[in-house]
N, C-alpha and C. Protein backbone atom coordinates (compact mmCIF):
# COMPACT_ATOMS: atom_id res chain seq x y z
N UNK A 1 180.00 94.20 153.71
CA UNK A 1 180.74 95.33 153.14
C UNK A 1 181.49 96.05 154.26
N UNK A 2 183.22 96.24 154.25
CA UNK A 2 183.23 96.97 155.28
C UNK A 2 183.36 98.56 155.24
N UNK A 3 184.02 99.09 155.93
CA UNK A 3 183.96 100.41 156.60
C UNK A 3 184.16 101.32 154.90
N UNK A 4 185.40 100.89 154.83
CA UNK A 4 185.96 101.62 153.57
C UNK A 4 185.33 101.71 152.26
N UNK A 5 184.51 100.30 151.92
CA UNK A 5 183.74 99.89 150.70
C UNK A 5 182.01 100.82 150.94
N UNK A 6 181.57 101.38 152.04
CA UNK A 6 180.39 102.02 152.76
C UNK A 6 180.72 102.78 152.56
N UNK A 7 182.33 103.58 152.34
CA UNK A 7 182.52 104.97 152.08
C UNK A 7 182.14 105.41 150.58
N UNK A 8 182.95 104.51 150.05
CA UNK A 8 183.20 104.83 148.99
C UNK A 8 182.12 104.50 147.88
N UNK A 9 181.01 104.13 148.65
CA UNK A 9 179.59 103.85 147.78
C UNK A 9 178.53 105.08 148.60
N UNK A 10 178.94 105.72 149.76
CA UNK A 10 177.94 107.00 150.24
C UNK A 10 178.50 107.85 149.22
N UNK A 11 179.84 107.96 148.89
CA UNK A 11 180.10 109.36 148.40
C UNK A 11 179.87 108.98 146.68
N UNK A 12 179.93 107.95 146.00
CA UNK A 12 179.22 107.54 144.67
C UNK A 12 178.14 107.79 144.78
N UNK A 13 177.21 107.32 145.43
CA UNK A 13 176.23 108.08 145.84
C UNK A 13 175.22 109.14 145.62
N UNK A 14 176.19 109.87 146.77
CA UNK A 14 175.92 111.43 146.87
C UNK A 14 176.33 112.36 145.44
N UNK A 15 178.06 111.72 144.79
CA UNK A 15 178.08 112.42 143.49
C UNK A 15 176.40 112.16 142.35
N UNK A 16 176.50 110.73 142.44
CA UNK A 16 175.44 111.04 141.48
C UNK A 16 174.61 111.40 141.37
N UNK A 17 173.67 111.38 142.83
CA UNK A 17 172.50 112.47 143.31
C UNK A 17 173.09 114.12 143.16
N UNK A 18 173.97 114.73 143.25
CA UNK A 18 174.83 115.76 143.05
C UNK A 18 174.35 116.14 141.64
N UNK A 19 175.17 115.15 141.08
CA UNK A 19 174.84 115.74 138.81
C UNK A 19 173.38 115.31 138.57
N UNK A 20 172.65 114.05 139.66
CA UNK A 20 171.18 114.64 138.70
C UNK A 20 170.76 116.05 139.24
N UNK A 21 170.95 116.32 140.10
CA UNK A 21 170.32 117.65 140.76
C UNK A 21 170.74 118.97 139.84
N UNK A 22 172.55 118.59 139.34
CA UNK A 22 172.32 119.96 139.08
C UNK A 22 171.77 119.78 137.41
N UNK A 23 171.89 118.71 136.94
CA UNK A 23 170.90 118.29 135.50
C UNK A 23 169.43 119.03 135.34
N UNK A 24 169.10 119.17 136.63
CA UNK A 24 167.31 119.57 136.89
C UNK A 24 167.52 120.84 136.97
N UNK A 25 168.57 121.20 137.67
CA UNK A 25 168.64 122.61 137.65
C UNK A 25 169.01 123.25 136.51
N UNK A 26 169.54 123.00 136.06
CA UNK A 26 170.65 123.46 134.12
C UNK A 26 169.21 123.46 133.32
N UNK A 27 168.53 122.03 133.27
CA UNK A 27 167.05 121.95 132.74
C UNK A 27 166.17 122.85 132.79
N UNK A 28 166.40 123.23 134.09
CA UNK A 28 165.05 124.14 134.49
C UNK A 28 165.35 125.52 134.06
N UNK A 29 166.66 125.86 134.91
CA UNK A 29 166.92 127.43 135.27
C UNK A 29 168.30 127.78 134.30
N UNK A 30 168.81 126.74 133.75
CA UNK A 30 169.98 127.47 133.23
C UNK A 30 170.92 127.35 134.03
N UNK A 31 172.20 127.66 134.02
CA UNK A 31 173.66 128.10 134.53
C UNK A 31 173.74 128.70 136.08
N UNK A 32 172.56 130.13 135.73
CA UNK A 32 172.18 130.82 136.63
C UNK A 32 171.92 130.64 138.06
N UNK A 33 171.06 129.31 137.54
CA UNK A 33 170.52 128.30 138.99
C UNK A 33 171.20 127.65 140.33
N UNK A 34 172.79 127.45 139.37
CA UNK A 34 173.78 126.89 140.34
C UNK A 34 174.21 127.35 141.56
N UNK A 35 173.25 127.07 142.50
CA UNK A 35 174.61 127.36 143.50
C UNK A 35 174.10 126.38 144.44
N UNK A 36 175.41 126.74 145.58
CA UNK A 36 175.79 125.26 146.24
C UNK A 36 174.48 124.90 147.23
N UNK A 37 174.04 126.10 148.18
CA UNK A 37 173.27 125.77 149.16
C UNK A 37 171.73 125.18 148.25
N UNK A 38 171.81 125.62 147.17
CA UNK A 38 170.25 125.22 146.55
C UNK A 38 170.50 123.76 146.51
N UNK A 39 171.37 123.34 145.70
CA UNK A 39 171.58 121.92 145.60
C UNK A 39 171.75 121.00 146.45
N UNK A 40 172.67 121.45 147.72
CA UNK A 40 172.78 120.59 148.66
C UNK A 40 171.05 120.39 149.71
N UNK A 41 170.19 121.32 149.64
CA UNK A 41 168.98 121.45 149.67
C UNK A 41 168.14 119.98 149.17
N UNK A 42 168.33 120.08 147.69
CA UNK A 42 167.82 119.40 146.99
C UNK A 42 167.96 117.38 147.38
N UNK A 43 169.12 117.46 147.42
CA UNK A 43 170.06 116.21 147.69
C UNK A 43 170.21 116.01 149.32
N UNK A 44 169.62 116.68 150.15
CA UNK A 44 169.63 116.50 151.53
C UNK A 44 171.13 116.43 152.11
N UNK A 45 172.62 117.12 151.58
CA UNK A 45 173.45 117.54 152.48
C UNK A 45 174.00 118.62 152.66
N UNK A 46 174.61 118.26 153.31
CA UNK A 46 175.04 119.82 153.76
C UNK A 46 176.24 120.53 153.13
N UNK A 47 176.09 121.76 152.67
CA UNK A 47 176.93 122.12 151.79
C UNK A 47 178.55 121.80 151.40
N UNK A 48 178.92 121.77 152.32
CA UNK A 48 180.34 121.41 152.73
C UNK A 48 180.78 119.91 152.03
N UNK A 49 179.14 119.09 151.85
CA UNK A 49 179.74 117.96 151.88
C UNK A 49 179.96 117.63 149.98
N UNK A 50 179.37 118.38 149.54
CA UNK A 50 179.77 118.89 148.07
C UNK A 50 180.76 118.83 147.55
N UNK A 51 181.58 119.23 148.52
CA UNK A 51 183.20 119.93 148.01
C UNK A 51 184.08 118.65 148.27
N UNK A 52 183.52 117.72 149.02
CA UNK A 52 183.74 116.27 149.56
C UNK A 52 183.90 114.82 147.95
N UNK A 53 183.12 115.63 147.10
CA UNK A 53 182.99 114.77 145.85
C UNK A 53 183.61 115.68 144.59
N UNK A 54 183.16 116.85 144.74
CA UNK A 54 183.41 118.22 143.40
C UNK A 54 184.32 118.94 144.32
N UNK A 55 185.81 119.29 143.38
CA UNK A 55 186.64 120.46 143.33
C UNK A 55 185.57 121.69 143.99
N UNK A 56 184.87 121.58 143.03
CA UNK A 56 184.01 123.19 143.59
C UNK A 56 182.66 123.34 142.14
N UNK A 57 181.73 124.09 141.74
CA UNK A 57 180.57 123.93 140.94
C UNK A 57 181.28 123.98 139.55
N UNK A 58 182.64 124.38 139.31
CA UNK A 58 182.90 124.31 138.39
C UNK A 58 183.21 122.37 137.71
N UNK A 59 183.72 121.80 138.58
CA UNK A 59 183.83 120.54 138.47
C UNK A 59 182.45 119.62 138.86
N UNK A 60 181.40 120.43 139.40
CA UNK A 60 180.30 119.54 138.84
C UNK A 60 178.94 119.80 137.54
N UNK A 61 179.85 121.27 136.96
CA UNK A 61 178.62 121.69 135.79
C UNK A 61 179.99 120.73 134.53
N UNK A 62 181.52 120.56 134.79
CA UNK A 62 181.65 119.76 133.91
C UNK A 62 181.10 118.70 133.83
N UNK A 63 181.05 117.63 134.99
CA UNK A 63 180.39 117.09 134.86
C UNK A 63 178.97 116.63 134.24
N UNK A 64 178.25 117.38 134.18
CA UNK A 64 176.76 117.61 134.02
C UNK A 64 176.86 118.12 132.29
N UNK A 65 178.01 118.66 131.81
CA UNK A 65 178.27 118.86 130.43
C UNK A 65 178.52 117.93 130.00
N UNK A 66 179.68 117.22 130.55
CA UNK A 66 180.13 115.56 129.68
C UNK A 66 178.67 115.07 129.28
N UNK A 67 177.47 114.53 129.99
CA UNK A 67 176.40 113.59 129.91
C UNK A 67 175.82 114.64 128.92
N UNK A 68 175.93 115.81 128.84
CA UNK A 68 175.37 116.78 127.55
C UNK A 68 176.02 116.60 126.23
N UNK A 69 177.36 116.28 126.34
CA UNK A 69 178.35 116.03 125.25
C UNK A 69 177.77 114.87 124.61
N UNK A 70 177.84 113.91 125.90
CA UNK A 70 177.15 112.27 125.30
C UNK A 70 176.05 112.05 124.46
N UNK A 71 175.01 112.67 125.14
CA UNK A 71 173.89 112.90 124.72
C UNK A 71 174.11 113.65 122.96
N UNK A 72 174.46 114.49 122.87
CA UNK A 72 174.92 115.36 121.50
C UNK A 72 175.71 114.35 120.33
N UNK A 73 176.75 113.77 120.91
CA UNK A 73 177.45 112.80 119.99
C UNK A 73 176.72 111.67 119.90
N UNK A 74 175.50 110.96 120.72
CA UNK A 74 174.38 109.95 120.28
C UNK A 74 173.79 110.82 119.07
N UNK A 75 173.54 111.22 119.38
CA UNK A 75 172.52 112.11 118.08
C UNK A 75 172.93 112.62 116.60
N UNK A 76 174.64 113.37 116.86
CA UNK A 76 175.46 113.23 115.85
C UNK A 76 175.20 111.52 115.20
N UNK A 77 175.81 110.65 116.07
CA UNK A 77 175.69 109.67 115.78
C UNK A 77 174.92 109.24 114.55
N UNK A 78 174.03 108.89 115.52
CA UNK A 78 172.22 108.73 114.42
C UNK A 78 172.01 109.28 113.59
N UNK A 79 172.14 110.54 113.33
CA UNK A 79 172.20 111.44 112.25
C UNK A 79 173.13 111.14 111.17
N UNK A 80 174.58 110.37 111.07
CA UNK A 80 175.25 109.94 110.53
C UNK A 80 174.95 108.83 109.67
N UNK A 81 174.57 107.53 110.73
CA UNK A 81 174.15 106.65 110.57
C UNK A 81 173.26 106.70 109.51
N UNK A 82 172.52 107.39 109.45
CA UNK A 82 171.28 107.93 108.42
C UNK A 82 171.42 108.14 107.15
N UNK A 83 172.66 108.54 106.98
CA UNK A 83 173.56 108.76 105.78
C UNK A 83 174.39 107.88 105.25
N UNK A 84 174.85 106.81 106.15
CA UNK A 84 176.36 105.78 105.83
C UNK A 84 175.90 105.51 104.58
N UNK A 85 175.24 105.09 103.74
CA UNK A 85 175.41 105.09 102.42
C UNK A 85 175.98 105.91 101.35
N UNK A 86 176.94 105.47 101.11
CA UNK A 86 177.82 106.24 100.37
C UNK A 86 176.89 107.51 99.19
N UNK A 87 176.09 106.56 98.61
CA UNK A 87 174.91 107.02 97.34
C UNK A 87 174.45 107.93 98.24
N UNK A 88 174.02 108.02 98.99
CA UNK A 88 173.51 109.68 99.60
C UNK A 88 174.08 110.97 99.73
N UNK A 89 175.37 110.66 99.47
CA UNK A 89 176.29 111.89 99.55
C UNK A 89 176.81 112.74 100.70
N UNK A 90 177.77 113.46 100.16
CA UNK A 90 178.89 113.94 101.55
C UNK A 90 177.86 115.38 101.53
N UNK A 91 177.53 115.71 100.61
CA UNK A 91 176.82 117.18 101.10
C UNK A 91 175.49 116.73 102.23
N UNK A 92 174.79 115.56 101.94
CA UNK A 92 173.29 115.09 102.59
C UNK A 92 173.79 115.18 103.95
N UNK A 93 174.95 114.37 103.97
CA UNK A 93 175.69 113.88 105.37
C UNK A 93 175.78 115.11 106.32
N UNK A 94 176.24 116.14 105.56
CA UNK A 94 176.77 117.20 106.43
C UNK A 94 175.80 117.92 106.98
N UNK A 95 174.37 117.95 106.22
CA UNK A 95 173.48 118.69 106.04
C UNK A 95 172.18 117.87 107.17
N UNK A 96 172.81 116.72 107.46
CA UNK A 96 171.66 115.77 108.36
C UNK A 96 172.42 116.21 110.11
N UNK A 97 173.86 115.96 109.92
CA UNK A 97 174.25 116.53 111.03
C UNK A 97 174.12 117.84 111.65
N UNK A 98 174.03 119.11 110.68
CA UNK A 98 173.85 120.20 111.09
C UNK A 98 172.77 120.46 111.71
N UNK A 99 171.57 119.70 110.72
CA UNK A 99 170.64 119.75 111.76
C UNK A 99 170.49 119.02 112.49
N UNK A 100 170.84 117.29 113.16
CA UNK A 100 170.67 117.35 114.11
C UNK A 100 170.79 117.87 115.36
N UNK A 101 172.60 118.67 114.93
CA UNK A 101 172.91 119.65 115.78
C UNK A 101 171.51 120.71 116.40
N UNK A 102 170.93 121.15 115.14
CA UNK A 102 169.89 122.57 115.25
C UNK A 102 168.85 121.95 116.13
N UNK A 103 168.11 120.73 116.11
CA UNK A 103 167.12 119.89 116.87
C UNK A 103 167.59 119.86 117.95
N UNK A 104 168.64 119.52 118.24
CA UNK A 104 169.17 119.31 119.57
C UNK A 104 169.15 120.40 120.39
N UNK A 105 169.71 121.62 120.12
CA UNK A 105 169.97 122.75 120.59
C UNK A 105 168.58 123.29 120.81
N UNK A 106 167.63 123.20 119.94
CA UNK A 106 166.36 123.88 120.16
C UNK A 106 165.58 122.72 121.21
N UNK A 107 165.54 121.29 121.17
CA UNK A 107 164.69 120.83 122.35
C UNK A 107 165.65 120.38 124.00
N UNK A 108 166.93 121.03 123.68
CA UNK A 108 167.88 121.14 125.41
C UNK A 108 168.28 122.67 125.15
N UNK A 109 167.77 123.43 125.03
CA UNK A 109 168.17 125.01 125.35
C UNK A 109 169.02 125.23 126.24
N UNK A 110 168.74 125.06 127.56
CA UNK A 110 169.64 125.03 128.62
C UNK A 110 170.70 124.27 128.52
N UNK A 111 170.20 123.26 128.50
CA UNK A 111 171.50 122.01 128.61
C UNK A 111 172.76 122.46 127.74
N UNK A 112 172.05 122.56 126.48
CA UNK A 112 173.17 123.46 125.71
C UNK A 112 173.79 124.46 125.63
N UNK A 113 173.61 125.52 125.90
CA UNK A 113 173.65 126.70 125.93
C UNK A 113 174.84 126.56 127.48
N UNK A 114 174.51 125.83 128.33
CA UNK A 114 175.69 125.72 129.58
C UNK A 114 176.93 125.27 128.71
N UNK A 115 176.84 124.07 127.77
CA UNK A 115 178.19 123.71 127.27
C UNK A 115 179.32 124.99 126.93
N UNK A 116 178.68 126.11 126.30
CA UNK A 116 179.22 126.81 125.97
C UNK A 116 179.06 128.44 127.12
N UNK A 117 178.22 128.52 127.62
CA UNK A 117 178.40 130.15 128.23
C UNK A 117 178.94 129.56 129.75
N UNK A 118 179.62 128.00 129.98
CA UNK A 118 179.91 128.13 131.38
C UNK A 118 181.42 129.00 131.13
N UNK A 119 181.89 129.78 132.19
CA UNK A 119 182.98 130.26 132.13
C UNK A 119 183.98 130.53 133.24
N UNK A 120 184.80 129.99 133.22
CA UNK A 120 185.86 130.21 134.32
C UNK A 120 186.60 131.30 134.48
N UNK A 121 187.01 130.90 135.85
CA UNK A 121 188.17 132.26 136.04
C UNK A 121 189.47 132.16 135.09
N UNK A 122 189.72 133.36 135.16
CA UNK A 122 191.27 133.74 134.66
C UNK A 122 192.37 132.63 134.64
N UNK A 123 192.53 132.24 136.19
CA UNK A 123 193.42 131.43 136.45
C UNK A 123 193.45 129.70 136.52
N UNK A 124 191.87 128.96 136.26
CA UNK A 124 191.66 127.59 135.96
C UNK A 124 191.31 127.41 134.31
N UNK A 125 192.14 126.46 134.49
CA UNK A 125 191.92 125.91 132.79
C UNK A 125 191.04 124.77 132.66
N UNK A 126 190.32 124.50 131.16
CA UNK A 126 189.21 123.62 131.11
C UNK A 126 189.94 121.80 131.79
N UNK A 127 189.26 121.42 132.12
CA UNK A 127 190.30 119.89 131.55
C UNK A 127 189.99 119.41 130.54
N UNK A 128 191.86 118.68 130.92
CA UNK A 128 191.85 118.32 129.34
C UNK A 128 190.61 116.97 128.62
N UNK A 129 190.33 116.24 129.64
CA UNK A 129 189.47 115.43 129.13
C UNK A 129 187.69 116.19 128.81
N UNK A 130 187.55 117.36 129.05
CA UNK A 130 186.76 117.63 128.71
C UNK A 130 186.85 118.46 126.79
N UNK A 131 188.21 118.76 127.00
CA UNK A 131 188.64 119.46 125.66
C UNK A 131 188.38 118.28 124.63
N UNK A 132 188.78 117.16 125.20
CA UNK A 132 188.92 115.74 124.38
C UNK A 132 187.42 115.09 123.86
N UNK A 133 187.11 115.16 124.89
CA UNK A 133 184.79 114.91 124.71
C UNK A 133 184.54 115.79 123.46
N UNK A 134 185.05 116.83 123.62
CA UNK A 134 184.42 118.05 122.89
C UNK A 134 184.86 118.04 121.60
N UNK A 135 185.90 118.06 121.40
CA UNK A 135 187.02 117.87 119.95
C UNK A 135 185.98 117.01 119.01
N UNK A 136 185.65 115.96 119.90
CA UNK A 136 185.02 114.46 119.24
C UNK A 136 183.55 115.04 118.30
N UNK A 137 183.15 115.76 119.09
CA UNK A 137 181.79 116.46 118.04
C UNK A 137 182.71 116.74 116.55
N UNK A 138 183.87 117.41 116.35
CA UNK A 138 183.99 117.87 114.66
C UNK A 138 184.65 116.46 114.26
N UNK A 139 184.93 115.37 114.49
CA UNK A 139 185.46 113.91 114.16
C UNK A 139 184.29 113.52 112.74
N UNK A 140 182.79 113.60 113.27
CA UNK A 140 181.73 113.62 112.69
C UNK A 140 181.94 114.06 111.20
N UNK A 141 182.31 115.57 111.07
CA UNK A 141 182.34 116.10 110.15
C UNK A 141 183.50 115.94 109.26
N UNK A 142 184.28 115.49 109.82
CA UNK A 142 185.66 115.74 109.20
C UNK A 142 185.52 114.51 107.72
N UNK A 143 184.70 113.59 108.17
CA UNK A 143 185.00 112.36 107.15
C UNK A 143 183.57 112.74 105.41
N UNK A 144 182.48 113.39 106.16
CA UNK A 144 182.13 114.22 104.79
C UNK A 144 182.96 114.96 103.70
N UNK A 145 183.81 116.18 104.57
CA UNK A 145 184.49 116.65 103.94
C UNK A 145 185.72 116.24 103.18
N UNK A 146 186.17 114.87 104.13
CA UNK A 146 187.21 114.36 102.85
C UNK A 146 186.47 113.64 101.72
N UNK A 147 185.45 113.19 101.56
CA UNK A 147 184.77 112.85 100.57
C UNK A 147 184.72 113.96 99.50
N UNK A 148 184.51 114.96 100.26
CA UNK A 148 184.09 116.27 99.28
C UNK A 148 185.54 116.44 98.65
N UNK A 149 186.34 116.66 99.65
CA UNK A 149 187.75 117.04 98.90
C UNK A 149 188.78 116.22 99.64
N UNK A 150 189.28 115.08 98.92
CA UNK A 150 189.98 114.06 99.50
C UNK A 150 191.28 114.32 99.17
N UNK A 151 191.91 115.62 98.11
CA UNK A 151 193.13 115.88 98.31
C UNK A 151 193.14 116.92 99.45
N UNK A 152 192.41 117.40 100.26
CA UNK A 152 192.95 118.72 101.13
C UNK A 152 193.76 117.65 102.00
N UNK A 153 194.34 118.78 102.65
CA UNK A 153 195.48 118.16 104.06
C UNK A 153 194.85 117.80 105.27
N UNK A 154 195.01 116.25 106.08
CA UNK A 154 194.46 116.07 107.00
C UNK A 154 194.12 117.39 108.28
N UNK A 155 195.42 118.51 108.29
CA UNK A 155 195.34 119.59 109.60
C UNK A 155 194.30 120.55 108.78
N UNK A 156 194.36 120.93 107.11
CA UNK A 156 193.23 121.68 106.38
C UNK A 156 191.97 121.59 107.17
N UNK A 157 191.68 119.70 106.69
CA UNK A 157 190.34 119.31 107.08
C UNK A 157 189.70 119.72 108.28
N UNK A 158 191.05 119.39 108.98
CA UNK A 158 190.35 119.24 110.71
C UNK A 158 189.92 120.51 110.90
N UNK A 159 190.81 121.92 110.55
CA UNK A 159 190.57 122.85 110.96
C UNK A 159 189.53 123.80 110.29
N UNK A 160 189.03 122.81 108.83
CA UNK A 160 187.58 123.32 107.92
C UNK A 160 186.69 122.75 108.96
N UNK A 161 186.32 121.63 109.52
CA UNK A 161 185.28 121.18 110.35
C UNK A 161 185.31 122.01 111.38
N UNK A 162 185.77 122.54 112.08
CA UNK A 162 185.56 123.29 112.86
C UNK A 162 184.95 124.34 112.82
N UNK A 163 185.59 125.01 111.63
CA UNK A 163 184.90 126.20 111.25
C UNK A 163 183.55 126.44 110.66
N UNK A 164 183.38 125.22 110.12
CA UNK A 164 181.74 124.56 110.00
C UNK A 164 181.04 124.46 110.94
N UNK A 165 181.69 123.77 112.29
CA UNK A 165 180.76 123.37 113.36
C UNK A 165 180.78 125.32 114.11
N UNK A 166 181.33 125.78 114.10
CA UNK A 166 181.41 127.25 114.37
C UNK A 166 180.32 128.02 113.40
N UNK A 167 180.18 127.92 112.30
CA UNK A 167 179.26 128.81 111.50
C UNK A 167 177.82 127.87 111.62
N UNK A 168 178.13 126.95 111.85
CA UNK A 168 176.73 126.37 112.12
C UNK A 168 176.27 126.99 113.39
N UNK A 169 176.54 126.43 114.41
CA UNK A 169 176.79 127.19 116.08
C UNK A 169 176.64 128.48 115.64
N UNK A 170 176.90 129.23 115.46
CA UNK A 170 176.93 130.36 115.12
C UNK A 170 175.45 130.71 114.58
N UNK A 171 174.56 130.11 114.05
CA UNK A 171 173.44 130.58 113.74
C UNK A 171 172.70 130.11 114.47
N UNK A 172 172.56 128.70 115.02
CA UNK A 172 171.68 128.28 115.99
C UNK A 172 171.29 129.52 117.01
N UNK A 173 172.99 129.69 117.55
CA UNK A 173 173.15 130.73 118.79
C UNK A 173 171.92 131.55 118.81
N UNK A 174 172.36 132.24 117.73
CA UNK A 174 171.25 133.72 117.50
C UNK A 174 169.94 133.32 116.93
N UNK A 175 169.88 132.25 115.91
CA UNK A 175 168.30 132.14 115.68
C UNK A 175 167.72 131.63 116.71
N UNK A 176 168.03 131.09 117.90
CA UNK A 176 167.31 130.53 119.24
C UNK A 176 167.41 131.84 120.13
N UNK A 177 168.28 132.63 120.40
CA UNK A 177 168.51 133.89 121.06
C UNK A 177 166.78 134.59 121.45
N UNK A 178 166.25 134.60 122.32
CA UNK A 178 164.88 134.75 122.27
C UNK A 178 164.96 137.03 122.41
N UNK A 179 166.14 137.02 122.95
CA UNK A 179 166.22 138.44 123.80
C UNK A 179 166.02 139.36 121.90
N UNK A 180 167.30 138.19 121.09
CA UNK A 180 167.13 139.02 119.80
C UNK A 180 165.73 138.50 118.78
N UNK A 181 164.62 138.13 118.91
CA UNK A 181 163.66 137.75 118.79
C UNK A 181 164.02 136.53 117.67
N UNK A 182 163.57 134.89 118.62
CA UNK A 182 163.85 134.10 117.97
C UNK A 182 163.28 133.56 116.74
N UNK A 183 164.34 132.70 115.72
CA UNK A 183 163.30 132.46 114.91
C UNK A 183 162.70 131.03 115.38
N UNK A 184 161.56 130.65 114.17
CA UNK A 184 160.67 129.62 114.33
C UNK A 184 161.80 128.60 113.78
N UNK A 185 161.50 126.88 114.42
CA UNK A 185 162.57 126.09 114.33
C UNK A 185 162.63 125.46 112.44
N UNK A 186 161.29 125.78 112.03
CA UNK A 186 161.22 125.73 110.32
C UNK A 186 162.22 126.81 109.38
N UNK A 187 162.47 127.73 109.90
CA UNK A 187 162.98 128.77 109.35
C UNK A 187 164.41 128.60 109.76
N UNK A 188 164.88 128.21 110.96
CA UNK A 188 166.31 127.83 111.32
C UNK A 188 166.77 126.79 110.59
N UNK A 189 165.82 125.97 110.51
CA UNK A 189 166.64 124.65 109.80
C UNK A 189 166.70 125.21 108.53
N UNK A 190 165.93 125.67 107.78
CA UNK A 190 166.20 126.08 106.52
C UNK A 190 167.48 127.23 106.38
N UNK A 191 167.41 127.88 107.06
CA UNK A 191 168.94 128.73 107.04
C UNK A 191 170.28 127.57 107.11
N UNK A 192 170.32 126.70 107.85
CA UNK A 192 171.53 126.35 108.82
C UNK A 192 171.76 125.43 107.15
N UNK A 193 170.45 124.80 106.35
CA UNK A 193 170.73 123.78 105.62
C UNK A 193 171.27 125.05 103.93
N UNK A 194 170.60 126.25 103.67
CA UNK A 194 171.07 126.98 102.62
C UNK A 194 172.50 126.89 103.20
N UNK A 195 173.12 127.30 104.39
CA UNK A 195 174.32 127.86 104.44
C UNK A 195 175.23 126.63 104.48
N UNK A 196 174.86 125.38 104.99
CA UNK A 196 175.97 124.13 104.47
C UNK A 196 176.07 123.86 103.20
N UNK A 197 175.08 124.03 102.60
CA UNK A 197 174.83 123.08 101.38
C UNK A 197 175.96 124.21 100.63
N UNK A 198 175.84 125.81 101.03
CA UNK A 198 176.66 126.65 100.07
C UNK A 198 178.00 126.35 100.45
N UNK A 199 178.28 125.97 101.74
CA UNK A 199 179.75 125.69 102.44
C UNK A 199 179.97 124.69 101.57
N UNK A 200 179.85 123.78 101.45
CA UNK A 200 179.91 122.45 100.50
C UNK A 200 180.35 122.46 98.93
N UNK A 201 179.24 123.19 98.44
CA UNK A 201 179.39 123.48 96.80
C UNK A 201 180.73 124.72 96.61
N UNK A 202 181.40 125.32 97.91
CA UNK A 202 182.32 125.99 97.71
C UNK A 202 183.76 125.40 97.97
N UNK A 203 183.91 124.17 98.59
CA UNK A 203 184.87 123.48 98.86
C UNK A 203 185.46 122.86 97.62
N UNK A 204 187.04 123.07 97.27
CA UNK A 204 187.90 122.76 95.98
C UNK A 204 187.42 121.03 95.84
N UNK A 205 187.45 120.76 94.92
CA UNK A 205 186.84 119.98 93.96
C UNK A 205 187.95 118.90 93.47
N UNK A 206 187.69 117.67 93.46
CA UNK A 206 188.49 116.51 93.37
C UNK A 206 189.84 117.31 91.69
């Protein structure tokens, strides 16, 4: 192997020792946990040499989100899968995903909870391939709802799934919220599943 091919497998490397580290950290401590000298600690270099693989912590908690994204759309996945029978219905469908969503969120707290409270400055924008990972979570939903209502308009749809995956999100948030006293994960799922099933039976009708 020569000089150049030794480089470019220390610093592969070092990135990937980099995102498991800060994986353990997001795991453990949350968002909070990040910073550079802890990690380079962890991973045995020296801080500087960080910035050598990552823009800066913002380009390695994306990182560490994508494999959270992945992880989330396996599970969407499966949860789908569970349903592909047509005979089970577009309401079951929607109602298996929401909660896998709710399962998910309650056994990666952290992990999750970074997807959404990481936040940048004023002046850097997300990338776009991370906007693109992300989009892919309401893809899931979008094909229930044309079942449900197969005359709405493809931009309708897209922009009803969203607002689904938002009012769903939206309750997880706060029924996991421990500061506003959380609920028990029996009682969440039963909320998250009354409030699709009503989203559903309110959507215009073939």
């Amino acid at each position: 192997m020569d000089y150049e091919s030794k480089a470019v497998a220390r610093r592969r490397k070092l990135r990937d020792s980099l995102i498991a580290a800060a994986e353990e950290t997001i795991e453990s401590e949350g968002l909070r946990g990040m910073k550079a000298r802890e990690l380079a600690h962890k991973v045995g270099c020296a801080v500087g040499a960080i910035y050598n693989v990552f823009a800066d912590l913002d380009d390695l908690i994306f990182a560490v989100n994508a494999l959270t994204l992945e992880q989330l759309e396996k599970t969407l996945a499966i949860a789908g899968d569970q349903t592909a029978d047509p005979q089970t219905g577009a309401t079951r469908k929607l109602r298996h995903l929401a909660l896998a969503y709710t399962d998910y969120a309650a056994t990666n707290r952290r992990r999750w909870r970074a997807l959404f409270d990481h936040r940048l400055a004023e002046d850097k924008d997300v990338p776009t391939w991370y906007k693109t990972n992300l989009a892919r979570l309401f893809a899931d939903i979008e094909e229930p709802l044309r079942q449900l209502s197969p005359a709405m308009a493809d931009e309708e749809r897209a922009l009803l799934a969203r607002s689904l995956f938002s009012a769903v999100h939206g309750i997880v948030l706060i029924g996991l919220e421990e500061k506003l006293q959380s609920l028990p994960l029996s009682v969440l799922r039963e909320q998250v599943t009354k409030m699709v099933e009503a989203f559903a039976k309110g959507l215009p009708k073939p």
